[in-house]
Protein backbone atom coordinates (compact mmCIF):
# COMPACT_ATOMS: atom_id res chain seq x y z
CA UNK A 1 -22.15 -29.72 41.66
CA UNK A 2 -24.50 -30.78 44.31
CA UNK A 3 -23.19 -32.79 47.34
CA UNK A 4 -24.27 -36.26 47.79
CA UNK A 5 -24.51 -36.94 51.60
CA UNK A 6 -23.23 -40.64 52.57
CA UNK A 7 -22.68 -40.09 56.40
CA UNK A 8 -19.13 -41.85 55.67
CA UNK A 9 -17.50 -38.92 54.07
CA UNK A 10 -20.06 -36.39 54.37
CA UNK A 11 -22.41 -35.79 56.98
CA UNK A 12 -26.16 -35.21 56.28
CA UNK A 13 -26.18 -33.22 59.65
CA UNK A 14 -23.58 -30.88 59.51
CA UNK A 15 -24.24 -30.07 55.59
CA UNK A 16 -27.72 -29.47 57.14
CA UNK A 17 -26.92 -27.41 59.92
CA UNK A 18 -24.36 -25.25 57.59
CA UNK A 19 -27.04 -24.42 55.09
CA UNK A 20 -29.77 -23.73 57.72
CA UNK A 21 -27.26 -21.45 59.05
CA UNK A 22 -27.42 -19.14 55.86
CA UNK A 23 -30.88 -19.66 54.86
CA UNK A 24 -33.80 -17.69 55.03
CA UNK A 25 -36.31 -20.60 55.64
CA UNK A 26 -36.29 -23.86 55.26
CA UNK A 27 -38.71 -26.50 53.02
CA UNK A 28 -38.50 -29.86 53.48
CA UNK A 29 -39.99 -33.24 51.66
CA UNK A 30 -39.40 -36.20 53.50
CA UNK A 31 -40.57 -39.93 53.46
CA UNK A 32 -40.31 -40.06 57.33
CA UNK A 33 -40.27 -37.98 59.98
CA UNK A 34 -38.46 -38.55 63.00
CA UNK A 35 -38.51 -36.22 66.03
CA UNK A 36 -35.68 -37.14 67.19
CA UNK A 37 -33.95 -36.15 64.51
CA UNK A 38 -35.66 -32.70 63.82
CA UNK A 39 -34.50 -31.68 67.54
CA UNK A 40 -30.68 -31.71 66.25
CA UNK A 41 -31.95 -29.14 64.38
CA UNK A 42 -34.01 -27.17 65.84
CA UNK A 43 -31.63 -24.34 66.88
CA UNK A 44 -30.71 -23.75 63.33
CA UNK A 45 -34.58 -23.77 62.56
CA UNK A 46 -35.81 -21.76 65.29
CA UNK A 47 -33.62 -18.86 63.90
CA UNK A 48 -35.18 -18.76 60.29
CA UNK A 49 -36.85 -15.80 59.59
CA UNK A 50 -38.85 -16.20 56.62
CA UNK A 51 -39.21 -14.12 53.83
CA UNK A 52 -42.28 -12.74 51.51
CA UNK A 53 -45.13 -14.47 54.76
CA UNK A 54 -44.25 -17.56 53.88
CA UNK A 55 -43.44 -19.68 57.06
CA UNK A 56 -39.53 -20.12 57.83
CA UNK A 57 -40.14 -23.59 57.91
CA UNK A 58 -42.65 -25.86 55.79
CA UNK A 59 -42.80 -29.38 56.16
CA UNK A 60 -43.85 -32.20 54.25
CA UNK A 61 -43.95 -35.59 55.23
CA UNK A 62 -45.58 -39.14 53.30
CA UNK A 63 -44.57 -41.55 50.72
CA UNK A 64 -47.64 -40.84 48.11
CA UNK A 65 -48.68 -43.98 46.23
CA UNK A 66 -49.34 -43.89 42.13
CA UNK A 67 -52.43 -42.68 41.03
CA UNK A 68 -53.37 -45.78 39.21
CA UNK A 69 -53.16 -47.81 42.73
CA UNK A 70 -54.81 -45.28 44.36
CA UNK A 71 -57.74 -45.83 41.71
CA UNK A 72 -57.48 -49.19 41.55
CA UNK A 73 -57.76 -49.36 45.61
CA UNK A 74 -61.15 -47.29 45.60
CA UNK A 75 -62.89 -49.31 43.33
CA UNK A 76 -61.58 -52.77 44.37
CA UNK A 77 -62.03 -52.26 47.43
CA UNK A 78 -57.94 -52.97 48.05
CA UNK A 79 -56.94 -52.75 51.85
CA UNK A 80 -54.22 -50.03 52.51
CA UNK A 81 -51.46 -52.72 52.76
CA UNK A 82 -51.43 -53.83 49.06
């Protein structure tokens, strides 16, 4: 069963940090990106190796917005904030 992180019981970092620890690389998909953040990592990160020449660490980072809105924003002109 996976392991739902609430920082109360369960710490996002240190679940983190344990399976960086064991991993070959890492691939992320965030919403935000914070630096200072990634730096409490980046000793776990640092020592990925990789595997196959794919990077030991990819990362993704954006909320993406429906394709409909996106659409609908090109041809009505929409500003970026609605």
């Amino acid at each position: 069963m996976p392991t739902i992180f609430d920082n109360i019981d369960e710490k996002l970092l240190e679940g983190l940090k344990d399976a960086l620890k064991v991993a070959e690389r890492g691939d992320f998909c965030v919403g935000y990106f914070n630096l200072r953040g990634w730096r409490r990592i980046t000793e776990e990160v640092d020592a990925l190796s990789g595997q196959d020449g794919i990077p030991p660490c990819r990362l993704i980072v954006g909320m993406s917005t429906g394709v409909d809105r996106t659409v609908r924003r090109h041809y009505n002109h929409e500003s970026e904030e609605t």
